[in-house]
Protein backbone atom coordinates (compact mmCIF):
# COMPACT_ATOMS: atom_id res chain seq x y z
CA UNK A 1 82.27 85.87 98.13
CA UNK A 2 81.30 89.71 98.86
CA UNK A 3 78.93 91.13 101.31
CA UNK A 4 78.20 94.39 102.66
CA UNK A 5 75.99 97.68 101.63
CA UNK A 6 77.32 101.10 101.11
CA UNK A 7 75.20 102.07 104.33
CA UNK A 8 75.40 101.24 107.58
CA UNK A 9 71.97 100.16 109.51
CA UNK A 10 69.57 103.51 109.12
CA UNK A 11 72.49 105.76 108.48
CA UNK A 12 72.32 106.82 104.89
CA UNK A 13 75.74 107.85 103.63
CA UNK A 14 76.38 109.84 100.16
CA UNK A 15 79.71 108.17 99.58
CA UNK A 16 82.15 109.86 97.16
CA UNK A 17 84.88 107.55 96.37
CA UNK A 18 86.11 104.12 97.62
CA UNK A 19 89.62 103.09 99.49
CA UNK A 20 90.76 99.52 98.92
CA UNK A 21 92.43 97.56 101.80
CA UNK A 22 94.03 94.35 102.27
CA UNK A 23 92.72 92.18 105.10
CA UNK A 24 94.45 89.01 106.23
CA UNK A 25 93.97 88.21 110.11
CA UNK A 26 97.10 89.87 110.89
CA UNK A 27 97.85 93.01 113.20
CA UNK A 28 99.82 95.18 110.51
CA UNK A 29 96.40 94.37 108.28
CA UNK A 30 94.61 95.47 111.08
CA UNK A 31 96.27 98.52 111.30
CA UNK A 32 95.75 99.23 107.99
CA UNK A 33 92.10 98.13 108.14
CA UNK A 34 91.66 101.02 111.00
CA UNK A 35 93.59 103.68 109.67
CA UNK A 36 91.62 103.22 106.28
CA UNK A 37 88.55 103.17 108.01
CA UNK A 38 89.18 106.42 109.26
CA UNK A 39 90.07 108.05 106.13
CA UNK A 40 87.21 107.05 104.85
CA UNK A 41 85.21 108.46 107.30
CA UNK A 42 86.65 111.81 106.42
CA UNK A 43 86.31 111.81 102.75
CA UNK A 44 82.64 110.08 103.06
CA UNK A 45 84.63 107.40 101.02
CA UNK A 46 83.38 103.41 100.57
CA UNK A 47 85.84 101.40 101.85
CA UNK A 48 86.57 97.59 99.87
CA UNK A 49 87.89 95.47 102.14
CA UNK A 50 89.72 92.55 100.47
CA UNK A 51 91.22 88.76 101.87
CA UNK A 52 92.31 86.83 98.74
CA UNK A 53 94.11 83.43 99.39
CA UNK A 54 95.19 80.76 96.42
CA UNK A 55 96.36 77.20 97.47
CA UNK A 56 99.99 78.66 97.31
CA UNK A 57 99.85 81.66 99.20
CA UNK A 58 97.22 81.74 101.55
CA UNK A 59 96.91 83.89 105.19
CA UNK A 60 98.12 82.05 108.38
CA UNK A 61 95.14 82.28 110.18
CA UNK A 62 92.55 80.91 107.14
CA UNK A 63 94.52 77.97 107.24
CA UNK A 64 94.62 77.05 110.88
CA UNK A 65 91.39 77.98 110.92
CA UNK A 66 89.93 75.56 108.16
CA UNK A 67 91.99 72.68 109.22
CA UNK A 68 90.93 72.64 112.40
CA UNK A 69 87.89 70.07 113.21
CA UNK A 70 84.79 70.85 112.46
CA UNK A 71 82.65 71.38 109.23
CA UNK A 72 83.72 75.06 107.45
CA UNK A 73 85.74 75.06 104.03
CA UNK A 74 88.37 77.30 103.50
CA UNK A 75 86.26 79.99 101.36
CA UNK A 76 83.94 80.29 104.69
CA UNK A 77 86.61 80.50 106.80
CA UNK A 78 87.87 83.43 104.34
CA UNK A 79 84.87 85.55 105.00
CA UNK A 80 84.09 84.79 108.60
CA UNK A 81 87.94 86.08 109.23
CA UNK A 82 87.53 88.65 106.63
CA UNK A 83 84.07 90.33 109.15
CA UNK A 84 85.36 89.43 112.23
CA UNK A 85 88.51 91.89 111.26
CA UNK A 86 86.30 94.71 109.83
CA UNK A 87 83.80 94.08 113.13
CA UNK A 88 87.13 94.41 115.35
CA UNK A 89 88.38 98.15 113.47
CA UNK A 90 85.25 99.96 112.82
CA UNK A 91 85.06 102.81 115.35
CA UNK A 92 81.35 102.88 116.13
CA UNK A 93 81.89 106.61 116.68
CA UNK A 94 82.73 106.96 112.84
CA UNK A 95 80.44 104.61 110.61
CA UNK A 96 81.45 104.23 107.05
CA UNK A 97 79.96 101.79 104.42
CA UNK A 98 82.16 98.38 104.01
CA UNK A 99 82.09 96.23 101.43
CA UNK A 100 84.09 92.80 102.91
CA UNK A 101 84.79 90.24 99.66
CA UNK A 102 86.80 87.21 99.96
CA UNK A 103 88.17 85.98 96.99
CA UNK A 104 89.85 82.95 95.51
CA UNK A 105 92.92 85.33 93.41
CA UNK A 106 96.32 86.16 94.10
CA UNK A 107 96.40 89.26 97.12
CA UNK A 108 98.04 91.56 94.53
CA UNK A 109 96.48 91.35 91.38
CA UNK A 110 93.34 90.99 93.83
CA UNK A 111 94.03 94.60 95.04
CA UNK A 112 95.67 96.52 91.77
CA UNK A 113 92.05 94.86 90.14
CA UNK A 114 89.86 96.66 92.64
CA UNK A 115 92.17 99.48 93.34
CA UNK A 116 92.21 100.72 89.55
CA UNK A 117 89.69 103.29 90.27
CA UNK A 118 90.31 103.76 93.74
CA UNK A 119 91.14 106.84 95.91
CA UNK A 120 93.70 104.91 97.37
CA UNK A 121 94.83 101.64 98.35
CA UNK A 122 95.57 100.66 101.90
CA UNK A 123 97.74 97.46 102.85
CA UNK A 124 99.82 96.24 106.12
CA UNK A 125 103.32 96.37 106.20
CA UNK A 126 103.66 92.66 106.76
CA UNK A 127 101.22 89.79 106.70
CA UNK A 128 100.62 86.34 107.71
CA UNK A 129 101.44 84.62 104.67
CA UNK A 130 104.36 82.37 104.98
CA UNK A 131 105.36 82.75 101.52
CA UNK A 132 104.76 86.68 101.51
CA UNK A 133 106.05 87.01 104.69
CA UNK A 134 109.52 85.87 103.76
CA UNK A 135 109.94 86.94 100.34
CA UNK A 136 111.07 90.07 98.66
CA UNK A 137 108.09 90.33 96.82
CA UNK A 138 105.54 90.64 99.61
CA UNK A 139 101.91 92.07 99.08
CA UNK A 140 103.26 95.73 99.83
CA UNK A 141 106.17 96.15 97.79
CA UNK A 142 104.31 94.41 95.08
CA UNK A 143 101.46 97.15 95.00
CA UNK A 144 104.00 100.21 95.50
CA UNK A 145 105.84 98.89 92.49
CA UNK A 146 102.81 98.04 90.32
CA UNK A 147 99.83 100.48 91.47
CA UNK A 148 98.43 103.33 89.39
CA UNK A 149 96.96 104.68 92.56
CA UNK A 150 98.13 105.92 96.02
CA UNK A 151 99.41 103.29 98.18
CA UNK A 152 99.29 103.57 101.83
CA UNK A 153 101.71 100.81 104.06
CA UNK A 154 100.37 101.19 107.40
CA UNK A 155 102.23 99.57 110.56
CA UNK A 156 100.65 98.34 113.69
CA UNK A 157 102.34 100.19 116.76
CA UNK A 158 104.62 102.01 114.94
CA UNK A 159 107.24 99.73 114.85
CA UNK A 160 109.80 99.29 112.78
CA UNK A 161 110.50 96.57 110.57
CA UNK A 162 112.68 94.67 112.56
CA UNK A 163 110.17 94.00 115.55
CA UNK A 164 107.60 90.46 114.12
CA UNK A 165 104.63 89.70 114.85
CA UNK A 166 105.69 86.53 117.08
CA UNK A 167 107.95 89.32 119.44
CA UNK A 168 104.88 91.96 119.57
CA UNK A 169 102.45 88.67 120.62
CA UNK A 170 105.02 87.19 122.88
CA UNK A 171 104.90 90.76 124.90
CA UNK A 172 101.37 91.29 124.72
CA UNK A 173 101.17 87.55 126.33
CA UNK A 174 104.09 88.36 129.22
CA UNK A 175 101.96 91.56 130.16
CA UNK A 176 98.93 89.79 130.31
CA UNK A 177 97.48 92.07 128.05
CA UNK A 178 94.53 90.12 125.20
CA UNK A 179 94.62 91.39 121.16
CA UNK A 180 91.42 93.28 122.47
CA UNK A 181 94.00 95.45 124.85
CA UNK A 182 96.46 96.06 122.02
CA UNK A 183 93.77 96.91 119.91
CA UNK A 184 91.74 99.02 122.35
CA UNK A 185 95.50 101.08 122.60
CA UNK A 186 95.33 101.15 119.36
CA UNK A 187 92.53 103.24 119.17
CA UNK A 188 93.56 105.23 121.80
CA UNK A 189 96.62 106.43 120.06
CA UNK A 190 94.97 107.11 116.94
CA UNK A 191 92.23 109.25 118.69
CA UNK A 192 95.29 110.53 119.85
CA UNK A 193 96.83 111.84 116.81
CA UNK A 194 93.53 113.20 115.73
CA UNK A 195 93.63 115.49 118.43
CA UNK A 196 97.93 115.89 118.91
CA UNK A 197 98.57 118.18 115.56
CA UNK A 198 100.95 115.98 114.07
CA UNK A 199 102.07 116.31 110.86
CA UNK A 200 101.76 115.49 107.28
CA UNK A 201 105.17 115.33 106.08
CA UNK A 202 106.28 115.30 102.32
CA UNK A 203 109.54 115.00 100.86
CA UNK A 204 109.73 117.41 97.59
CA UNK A 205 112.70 118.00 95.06
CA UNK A 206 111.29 120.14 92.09
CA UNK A 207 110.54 116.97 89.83
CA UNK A 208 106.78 116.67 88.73
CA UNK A 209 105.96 113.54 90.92
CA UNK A 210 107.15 115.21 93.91
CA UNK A 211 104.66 117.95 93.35
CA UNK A 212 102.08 115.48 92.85
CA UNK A 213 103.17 114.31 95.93
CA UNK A 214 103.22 117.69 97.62
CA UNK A 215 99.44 118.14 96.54
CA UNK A 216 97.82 115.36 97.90
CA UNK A 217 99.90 115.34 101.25
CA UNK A 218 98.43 119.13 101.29
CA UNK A 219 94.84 117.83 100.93
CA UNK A 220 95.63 115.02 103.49
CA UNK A 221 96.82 117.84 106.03
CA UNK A 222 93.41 119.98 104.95
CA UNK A 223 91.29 116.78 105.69
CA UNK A 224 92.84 116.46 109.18
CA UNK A 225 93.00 120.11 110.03
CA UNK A 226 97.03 119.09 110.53
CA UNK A 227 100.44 121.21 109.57
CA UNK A 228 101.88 120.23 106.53
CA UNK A 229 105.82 119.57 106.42
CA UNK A 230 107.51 120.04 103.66
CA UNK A 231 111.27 119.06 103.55
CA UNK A 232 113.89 119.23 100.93
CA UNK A 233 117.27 117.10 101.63
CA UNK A 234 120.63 118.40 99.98
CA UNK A 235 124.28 117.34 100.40
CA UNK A 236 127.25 119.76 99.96
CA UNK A 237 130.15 117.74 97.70
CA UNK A 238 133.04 116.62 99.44
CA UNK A 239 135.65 119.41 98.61
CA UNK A 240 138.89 120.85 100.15
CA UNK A 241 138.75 122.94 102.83
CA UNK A 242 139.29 126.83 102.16
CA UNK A 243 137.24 129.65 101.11
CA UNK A 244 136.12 128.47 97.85
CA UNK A 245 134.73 125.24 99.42
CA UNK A 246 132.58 127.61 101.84
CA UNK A 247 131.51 129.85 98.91
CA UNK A 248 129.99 126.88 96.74
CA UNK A 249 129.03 125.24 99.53
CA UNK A 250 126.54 128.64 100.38
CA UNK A 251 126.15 128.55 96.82
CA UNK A 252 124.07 125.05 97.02
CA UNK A 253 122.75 125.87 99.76
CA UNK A 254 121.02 128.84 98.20
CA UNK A 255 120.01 126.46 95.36
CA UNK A 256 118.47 124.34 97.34
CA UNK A 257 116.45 126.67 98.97
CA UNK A 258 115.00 127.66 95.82
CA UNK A 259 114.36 124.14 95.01
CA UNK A 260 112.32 123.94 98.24
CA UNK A 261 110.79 127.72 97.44
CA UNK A 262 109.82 127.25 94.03
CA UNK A 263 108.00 123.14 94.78
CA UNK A 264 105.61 125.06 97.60
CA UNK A 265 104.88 127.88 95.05
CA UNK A 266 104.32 125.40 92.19
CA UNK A 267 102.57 122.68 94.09
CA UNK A 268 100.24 124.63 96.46
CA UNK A 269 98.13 127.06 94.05
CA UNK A 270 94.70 125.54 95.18
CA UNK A 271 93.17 128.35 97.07
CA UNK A 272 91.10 125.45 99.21
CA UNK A 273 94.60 124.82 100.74
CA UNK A 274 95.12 128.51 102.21
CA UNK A 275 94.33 127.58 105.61
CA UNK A 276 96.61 124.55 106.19
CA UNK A 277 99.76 125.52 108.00
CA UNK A 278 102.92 125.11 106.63
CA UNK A 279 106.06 124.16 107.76
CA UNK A 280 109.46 124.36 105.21
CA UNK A 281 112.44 122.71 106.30
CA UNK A 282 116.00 122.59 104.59
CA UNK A 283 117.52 118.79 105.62
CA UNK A 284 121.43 119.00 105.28
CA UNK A 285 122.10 115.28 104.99
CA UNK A 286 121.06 112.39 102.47
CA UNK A 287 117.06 112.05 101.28
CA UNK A 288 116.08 108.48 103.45
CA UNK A 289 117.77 109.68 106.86
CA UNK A 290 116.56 112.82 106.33
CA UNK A 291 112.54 112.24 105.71
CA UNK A 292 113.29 109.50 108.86
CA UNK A 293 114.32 111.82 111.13
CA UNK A 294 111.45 114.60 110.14
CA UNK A 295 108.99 111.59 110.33
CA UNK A 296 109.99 110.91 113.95
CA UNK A 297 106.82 112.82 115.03
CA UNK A 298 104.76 113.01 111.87
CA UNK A 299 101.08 111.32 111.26
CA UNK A 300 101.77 110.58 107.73
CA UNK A 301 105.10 110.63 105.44
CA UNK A 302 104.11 111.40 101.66
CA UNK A 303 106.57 110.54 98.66
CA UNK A 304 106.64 110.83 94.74
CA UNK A 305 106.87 107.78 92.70
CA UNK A 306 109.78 108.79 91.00
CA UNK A 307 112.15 112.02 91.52
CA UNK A 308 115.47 113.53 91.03
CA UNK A 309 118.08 115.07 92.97
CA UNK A 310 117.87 114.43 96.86
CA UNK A 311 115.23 111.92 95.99
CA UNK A 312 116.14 110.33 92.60
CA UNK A 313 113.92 106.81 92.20
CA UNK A 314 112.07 106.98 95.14
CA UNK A 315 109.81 103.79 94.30
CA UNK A 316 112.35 101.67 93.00
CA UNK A 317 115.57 102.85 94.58
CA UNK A 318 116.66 102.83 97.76
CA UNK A 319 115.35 106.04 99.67
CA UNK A 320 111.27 104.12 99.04
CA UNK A 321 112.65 100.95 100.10
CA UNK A 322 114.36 102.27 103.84
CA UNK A 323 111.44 104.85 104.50
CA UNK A 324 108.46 101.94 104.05
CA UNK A 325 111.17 99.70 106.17
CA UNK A 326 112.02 101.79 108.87
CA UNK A 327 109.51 104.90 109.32
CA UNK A 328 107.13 104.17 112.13
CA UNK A 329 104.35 106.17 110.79
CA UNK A 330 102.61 105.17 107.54
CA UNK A 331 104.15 105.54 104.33
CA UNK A 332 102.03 107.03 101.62
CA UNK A 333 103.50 106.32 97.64
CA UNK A 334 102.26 108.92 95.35
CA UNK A 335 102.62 107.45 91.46
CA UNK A 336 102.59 110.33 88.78
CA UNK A 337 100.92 111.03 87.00
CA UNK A 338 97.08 109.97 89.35
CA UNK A 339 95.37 108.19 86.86
């Protein structure tokens, strides 16, 4: 089932490009659902808002929903979820054109499908699922693994990935605040960052996807008039103490410093990127606790697919894997090269 015009009422838009994001009833997919909203807003982008379900793997709420009395089927239930979640996100202050399309497929190969020619594609960090919920290979890892596109995990309130969805409801419940509350904060905080001068931050070590990286977290800073952070991590070898250990220990230090040089000169040549402010940082320590620490305060943390050095296989090592787990803002996943 799809519905939905790239216009909204009277409001002719020219829309330049689409952003794909997964919708399934729960508040990380809400998240996501907002925050894509809003990019699109700024690029004058279509955004494709997707539920998919299969008998197998299908989201919590469509099935409570559908077998509860009354006469809907579960593809109606789909779509009446599927609008009532864009209807909740849209800021009426920023109209964009939605297109909301339910569909009987598997979420991933759902999203990679319409994603192919995307700007980007946008999912939550965890769903409602109970088969993706639980398993290694949830909706989001999935995509990051398997998408020829930018993929965006967004998660609601920041939090990390220990806190559930059960613990964030139970609170809401005990303060007697409603979803409409947390949502309404919601959109106070990201009003908020619009208007704080957070950062864009981007992890960089001289290899070609982290440049590729490095370029689109510059045009993300441009787009929100925001500072861009670059950061370069390095780790002195474990050597005996003396004055040789301090001399190649200033020696790699040097080095690394024109790793971190030579990625801004190589990566930032666009002359439409003069006026975004930039912030270089040297980060003595290893790649994953490095880029979470500099993400403590950032709007956005940017990585390469794949790299080398400080951040050798981001998207399929380990440094990927604890920054989507553990950073609290969202995690953009830059493949190389953008197809």
């Amino acid at each position: 089932m799809e519905t939905g015009e790239p216009a909204i009422g009277d409001l002719e838009l020219v829309v330049s490009g689409c952003i794909v994001v997964g919708v399934d009833g729960s508040r990380d997919a809400d998240a996501a659902l907002r925050w894509a909203a809003g990019e699109a807003w700024l690029r004058r982008d279509r955004l494709e808002a997707i539920l998919a379900w299969t008998p197998d793997d299908c989201p919590r709420e469509v099935l409570d929903r559908a077998y509860a009395p009354g006469p809907h089927t579960i593809e109606e239930t789909a779509l009446a979820l599927l609008r009532e979640c864009v209807q909740r996100t849209q800021d009426p202050r920023r109209p964009v054109p939605v297109t909301e399309r339910a569909v009987y497929a598997d979420a991933v190969e759902a999203l990679l499908s319409a994603g192919a020619g995307a700007d980007m594609i946008v999912v939550g960090y965890r769903g409602t699922s109970r088969l993706r919920r639980y398993l290694v290979g949830s909706v989001s890892a999935a995509c990051l693994h398997q998408a020829t596109r930018p993929v965006v995990v967004v998660r609601a309130d920041g939090r990390s990935a220990e806190d559930g969805r059960s613990a964030e409801d139970g609170r809401s419940a005990e303060d007697g605040r409603s979803a409409e509350d947390d949502r309404s904060a919601e959109d106070d905080r990201s009003a908020e960052d619009d208007r704080s001068g957070r950062p864009v931050l981007v992890g960089v070590d001289g290899s070609a996807a982290s440049l590729a990286a490095l370029r689109w977290a510059a045009e993300q800073a441009a787009l929100h008039a925001a500072p861009l952070r670059v950061v370069h991590a390095w780790q002195p070898p474990l050597l005996p103490t003396g004055h040789r250990a301090a001399r190649d220990r200033a020696a790699l230090e040097q080095s690394a410093h024109a790793v971190l040089d030579d990625s801004v000169s190589k990566g930032l040549v666009d002359e439409g990127l003069a006026d975004v402010t930039l912030d270089t940082r040297l980060a003595l320590g290893g790649p994953a606790r490095s880029l979470l620490a500099e993400a403590a305060d950032a709007r956005l943390l940017v990585l390469g697919a794949r790299g080398q050095g400080g951040f050798a296989g981001l998207l399929l090592g380990s440094v990927a894997h604890q920054c989507v787990h553990h950073a609290r803002c969202p995690v953009a996943v830059i493949p190389d090269p953008i197809r």
